[in-house]
N, C-alpha and C. Protein backbone atom coordinates (compact mmCIF):
# COMPACT_ATOMS: atom_id res chain seq x y z
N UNK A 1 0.84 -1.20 0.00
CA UNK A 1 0.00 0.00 0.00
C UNK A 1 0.87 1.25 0.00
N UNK A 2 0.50 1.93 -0.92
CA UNK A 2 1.63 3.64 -0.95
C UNK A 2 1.01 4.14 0.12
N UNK A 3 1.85 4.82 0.90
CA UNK A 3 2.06 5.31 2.49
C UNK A 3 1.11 6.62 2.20
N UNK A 4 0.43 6.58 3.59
CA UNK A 4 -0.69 7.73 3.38
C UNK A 4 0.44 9.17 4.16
N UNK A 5 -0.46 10.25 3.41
CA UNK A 5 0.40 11.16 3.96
C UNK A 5 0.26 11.61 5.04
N UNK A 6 0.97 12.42 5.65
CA UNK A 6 0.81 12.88 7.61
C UNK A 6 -0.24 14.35 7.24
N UNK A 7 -0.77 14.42 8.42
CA UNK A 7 -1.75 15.65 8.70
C UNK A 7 -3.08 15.27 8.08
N UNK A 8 -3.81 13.95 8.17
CA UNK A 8 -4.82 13.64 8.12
C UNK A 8 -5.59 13.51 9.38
N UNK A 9 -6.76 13.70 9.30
CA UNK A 9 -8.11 13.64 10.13
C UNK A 9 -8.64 12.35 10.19
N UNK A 10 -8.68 11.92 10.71
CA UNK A 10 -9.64 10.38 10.71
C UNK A 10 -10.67 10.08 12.37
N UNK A 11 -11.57 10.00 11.85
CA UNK A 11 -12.35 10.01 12.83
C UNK A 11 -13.63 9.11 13.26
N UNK A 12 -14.16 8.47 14.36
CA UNK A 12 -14.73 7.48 14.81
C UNK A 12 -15.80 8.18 15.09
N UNK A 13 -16.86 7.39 14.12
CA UNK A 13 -18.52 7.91 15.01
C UNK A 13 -18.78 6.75 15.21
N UNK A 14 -20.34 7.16 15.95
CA UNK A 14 -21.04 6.34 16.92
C UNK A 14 -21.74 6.10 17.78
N UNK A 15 -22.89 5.58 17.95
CA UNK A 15 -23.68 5.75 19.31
C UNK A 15 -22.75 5.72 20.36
N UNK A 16 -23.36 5.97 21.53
CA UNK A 16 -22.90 5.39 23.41
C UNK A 16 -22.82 4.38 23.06
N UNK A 17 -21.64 3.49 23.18
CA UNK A 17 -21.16 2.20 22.98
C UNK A 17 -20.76 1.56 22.45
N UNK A 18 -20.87 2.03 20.88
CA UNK A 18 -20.55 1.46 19.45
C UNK A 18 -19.16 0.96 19.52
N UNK A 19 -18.35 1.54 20.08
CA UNK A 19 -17.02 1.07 20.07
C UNK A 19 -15.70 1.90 20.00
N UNK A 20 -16.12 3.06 19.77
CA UNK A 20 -14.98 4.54 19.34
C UNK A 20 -14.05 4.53 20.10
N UNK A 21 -14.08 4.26 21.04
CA UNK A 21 -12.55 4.79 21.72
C UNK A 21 -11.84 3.20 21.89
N UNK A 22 -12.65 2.41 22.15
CA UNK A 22 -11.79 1.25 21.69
C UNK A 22 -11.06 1.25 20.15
N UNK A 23 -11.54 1.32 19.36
CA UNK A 23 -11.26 1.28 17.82
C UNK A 23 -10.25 2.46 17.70
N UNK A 24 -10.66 3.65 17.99
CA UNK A 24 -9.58 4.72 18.17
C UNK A 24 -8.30 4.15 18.75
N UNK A 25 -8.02 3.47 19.99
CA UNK A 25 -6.79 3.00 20.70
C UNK A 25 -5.87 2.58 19.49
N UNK A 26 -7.01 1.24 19.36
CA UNK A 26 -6.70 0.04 18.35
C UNK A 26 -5.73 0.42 17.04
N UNK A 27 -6.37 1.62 16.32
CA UNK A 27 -6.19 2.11 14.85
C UNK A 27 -5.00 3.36 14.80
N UNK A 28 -4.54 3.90 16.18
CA UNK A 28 -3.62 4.58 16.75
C UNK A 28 -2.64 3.64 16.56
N UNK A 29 -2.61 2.61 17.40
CA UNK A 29 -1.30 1.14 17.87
C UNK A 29 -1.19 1.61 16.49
N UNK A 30 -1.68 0.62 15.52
CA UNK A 30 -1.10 0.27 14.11
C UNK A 30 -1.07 1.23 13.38
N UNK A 31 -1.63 2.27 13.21
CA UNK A 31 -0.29 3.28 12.34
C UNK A 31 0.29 4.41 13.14
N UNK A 32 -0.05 4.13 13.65
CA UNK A 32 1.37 5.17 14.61
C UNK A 32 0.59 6.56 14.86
N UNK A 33 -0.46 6.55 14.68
CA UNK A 33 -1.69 8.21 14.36
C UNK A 33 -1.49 8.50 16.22
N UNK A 34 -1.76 9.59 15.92
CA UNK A 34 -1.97 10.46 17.01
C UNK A 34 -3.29 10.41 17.55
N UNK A 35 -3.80 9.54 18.85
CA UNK A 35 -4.97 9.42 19.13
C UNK A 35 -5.80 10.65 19.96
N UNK A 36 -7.01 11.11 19.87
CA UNK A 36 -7.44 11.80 20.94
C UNK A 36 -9.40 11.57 21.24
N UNK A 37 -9.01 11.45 22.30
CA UNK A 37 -10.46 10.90 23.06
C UNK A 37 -11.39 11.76 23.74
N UNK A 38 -12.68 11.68 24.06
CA UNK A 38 -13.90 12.22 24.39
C UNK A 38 -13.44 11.91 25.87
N UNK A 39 -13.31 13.35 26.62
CA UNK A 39 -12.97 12.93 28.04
C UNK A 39 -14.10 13.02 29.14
N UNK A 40 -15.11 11.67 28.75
CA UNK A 40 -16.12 11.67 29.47
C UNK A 40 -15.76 11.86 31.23
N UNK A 41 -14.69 11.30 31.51
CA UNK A 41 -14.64 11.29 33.18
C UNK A 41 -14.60 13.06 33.67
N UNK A 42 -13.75 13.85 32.93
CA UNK A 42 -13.43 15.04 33.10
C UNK A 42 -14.79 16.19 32.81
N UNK A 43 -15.68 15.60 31.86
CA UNK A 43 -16.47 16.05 31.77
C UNK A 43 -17.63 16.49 32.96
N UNK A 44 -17.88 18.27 33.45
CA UNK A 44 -18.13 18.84 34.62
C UNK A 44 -19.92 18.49 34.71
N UNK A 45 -20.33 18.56 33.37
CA UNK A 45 -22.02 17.94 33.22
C UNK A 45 -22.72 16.69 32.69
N UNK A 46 -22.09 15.87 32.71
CA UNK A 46 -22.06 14.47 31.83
C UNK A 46 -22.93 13.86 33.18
N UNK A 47 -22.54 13.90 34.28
CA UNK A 47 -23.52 12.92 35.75
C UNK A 47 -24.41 13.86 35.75
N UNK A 48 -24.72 14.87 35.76
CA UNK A 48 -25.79 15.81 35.62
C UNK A 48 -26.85 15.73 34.55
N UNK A 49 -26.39 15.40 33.59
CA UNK A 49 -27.12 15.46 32.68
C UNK A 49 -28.05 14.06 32.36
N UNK A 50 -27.04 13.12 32.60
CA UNK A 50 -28.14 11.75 32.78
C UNK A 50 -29.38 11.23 33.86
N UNK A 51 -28.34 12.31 34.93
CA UNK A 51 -30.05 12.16 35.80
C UNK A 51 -30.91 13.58 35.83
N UNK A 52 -30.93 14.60 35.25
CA UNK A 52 -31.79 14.95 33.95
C UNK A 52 -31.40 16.26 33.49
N UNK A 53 -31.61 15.35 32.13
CA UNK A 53 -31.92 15.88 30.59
C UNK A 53 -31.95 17.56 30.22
N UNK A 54 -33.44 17.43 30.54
CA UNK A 54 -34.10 18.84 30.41
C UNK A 54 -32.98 19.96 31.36
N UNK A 55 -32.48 19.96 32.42
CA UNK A 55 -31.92 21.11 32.91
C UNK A 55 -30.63 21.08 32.27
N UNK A 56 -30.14 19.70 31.68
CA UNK A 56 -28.45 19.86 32.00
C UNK A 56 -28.36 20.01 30.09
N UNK A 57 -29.36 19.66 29.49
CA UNK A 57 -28.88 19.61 27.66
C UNK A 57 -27.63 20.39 27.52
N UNK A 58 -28.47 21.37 26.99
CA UNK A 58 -27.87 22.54 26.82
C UNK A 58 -26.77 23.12 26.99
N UNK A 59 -26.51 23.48 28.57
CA UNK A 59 -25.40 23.26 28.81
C UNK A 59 -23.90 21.92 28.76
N UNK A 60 -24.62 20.59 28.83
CA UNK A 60 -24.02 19.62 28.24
C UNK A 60 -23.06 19.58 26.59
N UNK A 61 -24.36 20.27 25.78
CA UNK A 61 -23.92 20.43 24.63
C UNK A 61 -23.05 20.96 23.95
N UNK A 62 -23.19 22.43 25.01
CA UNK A 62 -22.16 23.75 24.44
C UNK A 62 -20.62 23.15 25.08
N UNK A 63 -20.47 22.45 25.78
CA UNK A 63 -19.48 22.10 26.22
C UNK A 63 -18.80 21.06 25.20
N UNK A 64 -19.25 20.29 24.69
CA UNK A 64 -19.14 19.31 23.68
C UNK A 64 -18.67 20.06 22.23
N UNK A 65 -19.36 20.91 21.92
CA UNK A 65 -19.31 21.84 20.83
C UNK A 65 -18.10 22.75 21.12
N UNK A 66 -18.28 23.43 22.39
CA UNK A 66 -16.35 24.10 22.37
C UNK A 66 -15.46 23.17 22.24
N UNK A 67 -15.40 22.00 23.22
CA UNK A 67 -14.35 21.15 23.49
C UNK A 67 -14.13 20.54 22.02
N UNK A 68 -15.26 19.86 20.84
CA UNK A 68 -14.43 19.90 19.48
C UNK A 68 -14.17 20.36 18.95
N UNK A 69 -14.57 21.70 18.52
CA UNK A 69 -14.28 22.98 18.17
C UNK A 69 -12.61 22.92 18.27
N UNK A 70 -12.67 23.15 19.69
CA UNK A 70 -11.09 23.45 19.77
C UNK A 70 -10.18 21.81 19.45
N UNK A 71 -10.31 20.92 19.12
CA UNK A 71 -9.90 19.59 19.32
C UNK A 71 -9.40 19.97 17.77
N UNK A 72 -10.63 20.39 16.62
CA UNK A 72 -10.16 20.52 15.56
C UNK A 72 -9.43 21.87 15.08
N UNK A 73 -9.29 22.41 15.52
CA UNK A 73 -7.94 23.53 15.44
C UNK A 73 -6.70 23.53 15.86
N UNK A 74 -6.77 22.56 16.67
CA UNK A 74 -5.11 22.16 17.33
C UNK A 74 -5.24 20.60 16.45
N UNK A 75 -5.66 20.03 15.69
CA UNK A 75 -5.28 19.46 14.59
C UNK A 75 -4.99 20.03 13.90
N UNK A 76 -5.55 21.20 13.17
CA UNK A 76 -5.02 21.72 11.70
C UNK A 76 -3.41 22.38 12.51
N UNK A 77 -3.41 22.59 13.49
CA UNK A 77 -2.17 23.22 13.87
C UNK A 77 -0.85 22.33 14.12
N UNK A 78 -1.24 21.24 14.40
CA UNK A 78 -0.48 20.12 14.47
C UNK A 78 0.77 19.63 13.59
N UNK A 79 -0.03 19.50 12.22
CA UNK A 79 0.44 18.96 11.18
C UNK A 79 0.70 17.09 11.38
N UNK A 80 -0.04 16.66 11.93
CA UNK A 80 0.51 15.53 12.57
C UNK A 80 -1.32 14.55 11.94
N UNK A 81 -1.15 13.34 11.25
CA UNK A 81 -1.77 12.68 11.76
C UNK A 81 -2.88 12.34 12.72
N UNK A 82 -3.65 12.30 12.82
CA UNK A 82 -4.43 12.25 14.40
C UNK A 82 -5.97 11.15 14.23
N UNK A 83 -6.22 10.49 14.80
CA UNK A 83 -7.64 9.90 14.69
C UNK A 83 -8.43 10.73 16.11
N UNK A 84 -9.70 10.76 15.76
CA UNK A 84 -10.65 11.26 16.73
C UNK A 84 -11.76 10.74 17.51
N UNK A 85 -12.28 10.59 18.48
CA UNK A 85 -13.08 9.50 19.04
C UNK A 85 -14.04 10.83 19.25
N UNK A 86 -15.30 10.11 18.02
CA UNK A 86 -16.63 11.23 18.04
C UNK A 86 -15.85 12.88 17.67
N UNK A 87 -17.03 13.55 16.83
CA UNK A 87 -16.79 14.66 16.18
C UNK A 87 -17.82 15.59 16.03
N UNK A 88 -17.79 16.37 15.87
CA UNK A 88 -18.40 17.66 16.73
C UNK A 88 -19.94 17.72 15.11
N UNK A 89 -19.85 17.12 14.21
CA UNK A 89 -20.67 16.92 13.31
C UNK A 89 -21.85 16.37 14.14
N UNK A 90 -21.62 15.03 15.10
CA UNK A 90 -22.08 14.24 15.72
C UNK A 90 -23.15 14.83 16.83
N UNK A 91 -22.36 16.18 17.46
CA UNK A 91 -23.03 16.59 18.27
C UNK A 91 -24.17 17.70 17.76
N UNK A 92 -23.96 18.36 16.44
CA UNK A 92 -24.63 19.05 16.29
C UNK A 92 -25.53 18.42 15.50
N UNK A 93 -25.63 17.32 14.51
CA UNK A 93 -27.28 16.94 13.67
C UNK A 93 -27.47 16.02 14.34
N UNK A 94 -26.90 15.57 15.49
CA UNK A 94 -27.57 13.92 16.23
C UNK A 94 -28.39 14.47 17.60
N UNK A 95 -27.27 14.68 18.66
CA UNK A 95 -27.47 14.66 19.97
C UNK A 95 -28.37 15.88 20.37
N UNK A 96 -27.98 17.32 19.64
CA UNK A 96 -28.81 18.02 19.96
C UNK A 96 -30.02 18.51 19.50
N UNK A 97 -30.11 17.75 18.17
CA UNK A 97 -31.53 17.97 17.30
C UNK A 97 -32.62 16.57 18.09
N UNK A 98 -31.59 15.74 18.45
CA UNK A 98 -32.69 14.78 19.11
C UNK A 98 -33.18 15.15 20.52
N UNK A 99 -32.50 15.77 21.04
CA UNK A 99 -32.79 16.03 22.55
C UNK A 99 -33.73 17.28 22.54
N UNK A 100 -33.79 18.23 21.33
CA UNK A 100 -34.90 19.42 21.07
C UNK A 100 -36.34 18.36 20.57
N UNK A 101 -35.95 17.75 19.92
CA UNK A 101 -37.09 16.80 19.54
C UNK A 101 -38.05 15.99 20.53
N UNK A 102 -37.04 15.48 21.60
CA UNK A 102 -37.61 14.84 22.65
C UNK A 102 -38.36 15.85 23.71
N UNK A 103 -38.30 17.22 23.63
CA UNK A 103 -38.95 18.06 24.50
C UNK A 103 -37.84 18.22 25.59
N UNK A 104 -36.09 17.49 25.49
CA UNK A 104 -34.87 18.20 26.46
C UNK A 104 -34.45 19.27 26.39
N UNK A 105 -34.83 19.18 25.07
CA UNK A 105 -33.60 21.25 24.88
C UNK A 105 -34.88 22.33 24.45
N UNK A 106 -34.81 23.20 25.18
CA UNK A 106 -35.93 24.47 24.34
C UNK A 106 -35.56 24.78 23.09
N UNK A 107 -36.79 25.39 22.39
CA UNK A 107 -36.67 25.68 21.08
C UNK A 107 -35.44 26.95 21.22
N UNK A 108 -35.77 27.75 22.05
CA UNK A 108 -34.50 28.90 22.32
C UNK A 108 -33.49 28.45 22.38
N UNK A 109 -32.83 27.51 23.21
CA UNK A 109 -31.78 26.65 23.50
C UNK A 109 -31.15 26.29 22.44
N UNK A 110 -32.44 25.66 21.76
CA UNK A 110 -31.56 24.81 20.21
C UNK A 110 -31.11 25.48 19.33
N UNK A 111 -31.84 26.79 19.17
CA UNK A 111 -31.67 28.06 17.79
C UNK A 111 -30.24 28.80 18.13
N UNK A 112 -30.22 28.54 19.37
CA UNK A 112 -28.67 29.27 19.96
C UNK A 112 -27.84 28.41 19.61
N UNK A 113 -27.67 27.03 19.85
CA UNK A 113 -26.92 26.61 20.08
C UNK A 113 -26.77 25.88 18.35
N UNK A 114 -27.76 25.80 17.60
CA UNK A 114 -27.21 25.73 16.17
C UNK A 114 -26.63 27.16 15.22
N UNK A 115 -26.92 28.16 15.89
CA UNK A 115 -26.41 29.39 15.50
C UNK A 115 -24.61 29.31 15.90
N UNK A 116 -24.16 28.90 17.04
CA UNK A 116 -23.03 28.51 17.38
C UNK A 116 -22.40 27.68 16.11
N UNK A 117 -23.42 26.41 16.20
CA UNK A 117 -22.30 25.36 15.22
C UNK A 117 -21.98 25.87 14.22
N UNK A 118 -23.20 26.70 13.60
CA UNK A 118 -22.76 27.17 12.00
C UNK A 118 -21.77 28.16 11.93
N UNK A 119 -21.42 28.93 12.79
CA UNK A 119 -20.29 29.78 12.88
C UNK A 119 -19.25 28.72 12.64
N UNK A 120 -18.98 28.16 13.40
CA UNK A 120 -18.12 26.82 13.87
C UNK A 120 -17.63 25.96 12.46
N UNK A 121 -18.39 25.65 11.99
CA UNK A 121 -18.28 24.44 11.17
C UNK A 121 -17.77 25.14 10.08
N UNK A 122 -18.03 26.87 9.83
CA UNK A 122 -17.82 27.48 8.52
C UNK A 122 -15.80 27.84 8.82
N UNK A 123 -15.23 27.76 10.05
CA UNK A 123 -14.11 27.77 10.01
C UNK A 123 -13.04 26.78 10.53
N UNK A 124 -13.91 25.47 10.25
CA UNK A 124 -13.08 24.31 10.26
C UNK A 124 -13.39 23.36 8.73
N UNK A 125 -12.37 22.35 9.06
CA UNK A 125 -12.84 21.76 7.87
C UNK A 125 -13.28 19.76 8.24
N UNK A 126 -14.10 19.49 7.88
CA UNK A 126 -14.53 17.50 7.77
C UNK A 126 -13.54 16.39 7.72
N UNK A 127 -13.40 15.81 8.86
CA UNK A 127 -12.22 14.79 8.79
C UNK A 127 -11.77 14.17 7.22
N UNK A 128 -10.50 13.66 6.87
CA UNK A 128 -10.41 13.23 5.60
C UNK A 128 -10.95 11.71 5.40
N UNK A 129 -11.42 10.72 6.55
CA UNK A 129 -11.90 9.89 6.66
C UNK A 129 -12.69 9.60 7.80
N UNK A 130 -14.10 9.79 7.81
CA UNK A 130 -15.06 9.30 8.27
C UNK A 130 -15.29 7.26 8.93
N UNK A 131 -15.28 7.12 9.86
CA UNK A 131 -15.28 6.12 9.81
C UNK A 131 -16.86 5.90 11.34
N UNK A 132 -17.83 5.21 10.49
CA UNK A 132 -18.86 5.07 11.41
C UNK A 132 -19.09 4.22 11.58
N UNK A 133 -19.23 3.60 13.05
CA UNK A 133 -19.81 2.11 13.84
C UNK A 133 -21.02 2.37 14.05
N UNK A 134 -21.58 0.96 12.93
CA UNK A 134 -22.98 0.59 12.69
C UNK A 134 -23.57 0.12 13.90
N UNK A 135 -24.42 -0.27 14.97
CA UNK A 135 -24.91 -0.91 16.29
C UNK A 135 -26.11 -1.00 16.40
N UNK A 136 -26.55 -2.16 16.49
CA UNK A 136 -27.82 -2.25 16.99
C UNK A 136 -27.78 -1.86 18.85
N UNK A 137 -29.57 -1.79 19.32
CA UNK A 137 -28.83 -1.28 20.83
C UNK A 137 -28.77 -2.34 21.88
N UNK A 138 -29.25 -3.45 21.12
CA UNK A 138 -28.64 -4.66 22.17
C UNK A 138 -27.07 -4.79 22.38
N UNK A 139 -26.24 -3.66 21.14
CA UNK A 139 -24.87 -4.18 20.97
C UNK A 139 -24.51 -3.16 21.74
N UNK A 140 -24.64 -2.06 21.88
CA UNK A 140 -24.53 -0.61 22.68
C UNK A 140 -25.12 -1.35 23.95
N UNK A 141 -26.39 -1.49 24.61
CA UNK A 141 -26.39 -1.69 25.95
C UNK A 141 -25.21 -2.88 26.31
N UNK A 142 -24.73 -3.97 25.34
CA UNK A 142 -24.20 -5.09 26.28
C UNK A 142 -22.75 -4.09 26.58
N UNK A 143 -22.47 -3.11 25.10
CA UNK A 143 -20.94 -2.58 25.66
C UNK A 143 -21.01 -1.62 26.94
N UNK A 144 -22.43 -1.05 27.14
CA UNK A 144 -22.33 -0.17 27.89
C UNK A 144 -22.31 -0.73 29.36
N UNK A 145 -23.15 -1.39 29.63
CA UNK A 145 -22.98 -2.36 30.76
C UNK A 145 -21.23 -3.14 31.20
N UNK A 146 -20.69 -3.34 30.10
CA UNK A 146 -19.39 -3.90 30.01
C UNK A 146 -18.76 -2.90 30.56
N UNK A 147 -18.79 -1.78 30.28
CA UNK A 147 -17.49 -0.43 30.58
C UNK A 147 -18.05 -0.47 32.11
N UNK A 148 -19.39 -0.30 32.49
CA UNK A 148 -19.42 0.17 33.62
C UNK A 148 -19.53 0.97 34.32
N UNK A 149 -19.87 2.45 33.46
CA UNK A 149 -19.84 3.60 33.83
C UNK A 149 -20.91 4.20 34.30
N UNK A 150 -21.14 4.97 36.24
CA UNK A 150 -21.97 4.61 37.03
C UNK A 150 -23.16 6.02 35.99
N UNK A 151 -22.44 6.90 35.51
CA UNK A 151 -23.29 7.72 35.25
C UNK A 151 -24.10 7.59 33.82
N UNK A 152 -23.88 6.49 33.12
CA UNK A 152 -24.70 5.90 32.31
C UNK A 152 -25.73 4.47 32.61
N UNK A 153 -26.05 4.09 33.56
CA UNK A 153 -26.48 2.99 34.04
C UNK A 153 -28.17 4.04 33.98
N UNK A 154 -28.45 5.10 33.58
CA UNK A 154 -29.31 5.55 33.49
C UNK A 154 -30.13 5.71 31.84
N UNK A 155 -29.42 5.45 31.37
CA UNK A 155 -29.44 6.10 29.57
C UNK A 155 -30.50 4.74 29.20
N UNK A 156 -31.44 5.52 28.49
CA UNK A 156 -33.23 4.68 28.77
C UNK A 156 -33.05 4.24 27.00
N UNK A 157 -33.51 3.03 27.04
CA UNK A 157 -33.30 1.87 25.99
C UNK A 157 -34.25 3.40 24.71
N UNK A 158 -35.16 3.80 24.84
CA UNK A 158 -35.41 4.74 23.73
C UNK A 158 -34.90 5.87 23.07
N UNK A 159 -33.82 6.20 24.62
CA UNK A 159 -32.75 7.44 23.80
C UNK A 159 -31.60 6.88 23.06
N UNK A 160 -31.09 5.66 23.10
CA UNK A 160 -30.60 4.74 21.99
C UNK A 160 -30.92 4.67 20.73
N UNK A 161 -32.20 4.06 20.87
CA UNK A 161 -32.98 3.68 19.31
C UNK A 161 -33.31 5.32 18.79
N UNK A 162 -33.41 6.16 19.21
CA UNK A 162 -33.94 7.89 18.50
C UNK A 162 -31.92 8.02 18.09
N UNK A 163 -31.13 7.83 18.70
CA UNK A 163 -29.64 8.31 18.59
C UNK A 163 -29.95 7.18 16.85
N UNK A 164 -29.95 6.08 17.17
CA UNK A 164 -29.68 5.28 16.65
C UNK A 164 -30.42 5.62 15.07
N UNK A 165 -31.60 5.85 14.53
CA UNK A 165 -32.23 6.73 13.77
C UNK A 165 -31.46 7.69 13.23
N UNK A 166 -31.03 8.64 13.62
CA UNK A 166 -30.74 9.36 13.66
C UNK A 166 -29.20 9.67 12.95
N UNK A 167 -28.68 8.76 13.55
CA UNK A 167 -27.16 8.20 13.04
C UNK A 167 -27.21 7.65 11.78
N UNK A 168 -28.31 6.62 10.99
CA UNK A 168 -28.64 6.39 10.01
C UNK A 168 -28.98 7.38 9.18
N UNK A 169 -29.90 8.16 9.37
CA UNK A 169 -30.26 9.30 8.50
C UNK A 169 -28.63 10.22 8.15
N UNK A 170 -27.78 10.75 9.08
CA UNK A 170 -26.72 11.33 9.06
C UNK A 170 -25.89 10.58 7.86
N UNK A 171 -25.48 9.47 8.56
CA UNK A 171 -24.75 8.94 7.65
C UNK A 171 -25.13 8.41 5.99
N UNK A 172 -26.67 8.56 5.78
CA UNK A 172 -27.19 8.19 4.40
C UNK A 172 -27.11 9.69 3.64
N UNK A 173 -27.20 10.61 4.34
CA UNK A 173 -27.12 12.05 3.57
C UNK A 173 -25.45 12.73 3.74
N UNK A 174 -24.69 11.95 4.45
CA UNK A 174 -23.21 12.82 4.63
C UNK A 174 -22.82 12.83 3.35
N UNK A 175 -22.15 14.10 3.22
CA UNK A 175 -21.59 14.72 1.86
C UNK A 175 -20.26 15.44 2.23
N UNK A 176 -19.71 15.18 3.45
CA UNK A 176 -18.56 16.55 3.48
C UNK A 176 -16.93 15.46 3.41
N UNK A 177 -17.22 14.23 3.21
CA UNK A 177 -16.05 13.67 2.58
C UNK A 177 -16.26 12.23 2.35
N UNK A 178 -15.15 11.35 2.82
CA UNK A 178 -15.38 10.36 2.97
C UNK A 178 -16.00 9.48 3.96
N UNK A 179 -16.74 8.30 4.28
CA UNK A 179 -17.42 7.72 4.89
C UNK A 179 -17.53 6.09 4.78
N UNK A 180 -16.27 5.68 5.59
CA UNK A 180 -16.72 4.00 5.75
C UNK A 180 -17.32 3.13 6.95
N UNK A 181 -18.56 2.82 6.38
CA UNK A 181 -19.45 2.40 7.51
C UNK A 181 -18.83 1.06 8.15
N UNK A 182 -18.88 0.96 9.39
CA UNK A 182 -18.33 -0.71 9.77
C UNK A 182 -19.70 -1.38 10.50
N UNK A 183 -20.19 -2.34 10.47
CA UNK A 183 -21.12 -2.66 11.11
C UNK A 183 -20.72 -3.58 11.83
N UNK A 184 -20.65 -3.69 13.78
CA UNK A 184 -19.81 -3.71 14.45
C UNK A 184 -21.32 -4.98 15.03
N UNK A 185 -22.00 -5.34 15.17
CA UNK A 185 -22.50 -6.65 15.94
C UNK A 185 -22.13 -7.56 15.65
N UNK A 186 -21.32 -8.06 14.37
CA UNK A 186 -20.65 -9.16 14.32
C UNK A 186 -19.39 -9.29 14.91
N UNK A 187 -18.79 -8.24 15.33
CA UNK A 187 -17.58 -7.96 15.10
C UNK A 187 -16.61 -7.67 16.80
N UNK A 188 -15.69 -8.14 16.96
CA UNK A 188 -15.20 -8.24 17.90
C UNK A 188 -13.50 -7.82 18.00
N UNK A 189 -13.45 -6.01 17.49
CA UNK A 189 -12.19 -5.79 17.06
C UNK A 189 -11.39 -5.68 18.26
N UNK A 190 -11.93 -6.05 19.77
CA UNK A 190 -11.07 -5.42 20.45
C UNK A 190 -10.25 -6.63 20.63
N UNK A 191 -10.34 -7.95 20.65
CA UNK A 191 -10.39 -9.59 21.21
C UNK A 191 -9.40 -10.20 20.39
N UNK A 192 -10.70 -9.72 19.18
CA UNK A 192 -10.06 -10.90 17.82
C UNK A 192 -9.34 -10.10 16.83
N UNK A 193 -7.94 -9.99 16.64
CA UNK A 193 -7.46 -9.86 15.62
C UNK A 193 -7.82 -9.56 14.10
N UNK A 194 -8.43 -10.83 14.19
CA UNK A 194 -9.03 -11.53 12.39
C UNK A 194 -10.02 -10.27 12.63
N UNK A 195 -11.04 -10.04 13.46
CA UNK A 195 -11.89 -8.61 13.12
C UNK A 195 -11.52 -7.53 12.82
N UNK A 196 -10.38 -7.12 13.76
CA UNK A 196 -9.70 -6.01 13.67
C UNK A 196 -8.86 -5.52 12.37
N UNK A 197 -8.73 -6.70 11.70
CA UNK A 197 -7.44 -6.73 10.19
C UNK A 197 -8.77 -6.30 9.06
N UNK A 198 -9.81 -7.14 9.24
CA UNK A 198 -10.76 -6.81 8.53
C UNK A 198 -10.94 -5.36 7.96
N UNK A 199 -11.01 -4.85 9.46
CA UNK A 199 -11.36 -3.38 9.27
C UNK A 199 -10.32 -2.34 8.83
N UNK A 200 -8.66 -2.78 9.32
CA UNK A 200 -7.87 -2.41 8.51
C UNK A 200 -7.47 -2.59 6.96
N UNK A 201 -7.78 -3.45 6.54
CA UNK A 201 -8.06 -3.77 5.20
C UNK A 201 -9.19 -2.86 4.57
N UNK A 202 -10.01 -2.60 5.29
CA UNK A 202 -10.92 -1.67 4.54
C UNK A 202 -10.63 -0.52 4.48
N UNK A 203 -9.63 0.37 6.00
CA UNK A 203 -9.04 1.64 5.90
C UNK A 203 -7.87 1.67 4.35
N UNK A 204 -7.48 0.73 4.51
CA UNK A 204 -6.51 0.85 3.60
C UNK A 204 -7.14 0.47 2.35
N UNK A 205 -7.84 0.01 2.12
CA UNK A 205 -8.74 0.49 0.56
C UNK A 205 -9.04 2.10 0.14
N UNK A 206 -10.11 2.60 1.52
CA UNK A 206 -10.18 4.17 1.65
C UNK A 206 -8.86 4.29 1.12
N UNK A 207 -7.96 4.74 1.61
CA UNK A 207 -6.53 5.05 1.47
C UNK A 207 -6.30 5.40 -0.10
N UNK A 208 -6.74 4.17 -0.90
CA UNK A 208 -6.51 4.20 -2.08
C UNK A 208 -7.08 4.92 -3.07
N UNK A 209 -8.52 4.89 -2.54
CA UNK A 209 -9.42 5.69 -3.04
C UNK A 209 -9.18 7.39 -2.77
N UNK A 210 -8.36 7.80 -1.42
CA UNK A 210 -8.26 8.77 -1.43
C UNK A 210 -7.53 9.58 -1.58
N UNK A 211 -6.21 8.99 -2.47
CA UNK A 211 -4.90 9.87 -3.07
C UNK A 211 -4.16 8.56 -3.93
């Protein structure tokens, strides 16, 4: 395979659970990329927000939206390689159009806070490879239960399946680059090897396709 060049974007979507920051680790090891992760523990409204919604959205969101914001500007500044676990695309047509939908975020709330992204999005630019984990939410609850994390033991089997919607629609209309879907219930990249090569075999097709 002719060697991809440095100062690429590559980035992991995904429901709660799909697999991103595992796969991120994983896809770091083997090419040597510069990994960076969603720092749920550090995060000041993340336990707030699961035991509820309606007060903490909002503020949940804008925090999500600076914190990639700035994640993708100290990439372009980098010059370096980097994969990303979840991307700020994610937060603005998934998490917060669904949570205005569900009656979490006010209509005021939401008009602000998509007035933000579009500023946002007009002075960055779309990872050079998209890479999205497909999940059903039996496959998301068994990972989520697996990690263990006390402040998701709350996250209600229907805000899954609306994420989950939702993530489909995104990814059937994305247009801002490339996009390889992995559909991850068969699949066991963290364990098995043979899964994991799979999916490298398919990055490295992208690859080809994209220079």
């Amino acid at each position: 395979m002719k060697k991809e060049p440095t100062n690429m974007h590559i980035a992991i979507a995904g429901n709660i659970g799909a697999g991103k920051t595992t796969l991120t680790r994983l896809l770091a090891k083997h090419y040597g990329w510069e990994a960076h992760y969603e720092d749920a523990d550090n995060n000041p409204y993340l336990d707030d927000f699961y035991h509820d919604m309606l007060r903490w959205s909002f503020n949940l969101q804008v925090y999500f939206l600076n914190s990639r914001f700035t994640q993708v500007l100290d990439f372009r500044d980098s010059g370096k390689t980097v994969i990303q676990d979840r991307t700020i695309y994610e937060d603005a047509e998934i998490f917060a159009p669904n949570l205005h939908e569900m009656g979490l975020m006010s209509s005021r709330d939401f008009s602000n806070y998509h007035k933000l992204f579009s500023l946002m999005s007009r002075l960055i630019k779309a990872p050079t490879l998209m890479i999205y984990l497909r999940a059903t939410v039996p496959t998301l609850v068994n990972n989520i239960q697996k990690r263990g994390r006390d402040y998701e033991n709350s996250i209600r089997l229907d805000y899954l399946g609306q994420l989950n919607q939702r993530y489909e629609a995104w990814a059937t209309h994305y247009t801002l680059g490339k996009m390889l879907i992995v559909n991850v219930d068969s699949l066991n990249f963290e364990e098995n090897q043979e899964d994991l090569s799979k999916i490298i075999d398919r990055i490295n097709a992208q690859f080809h396709g994209l220079f």
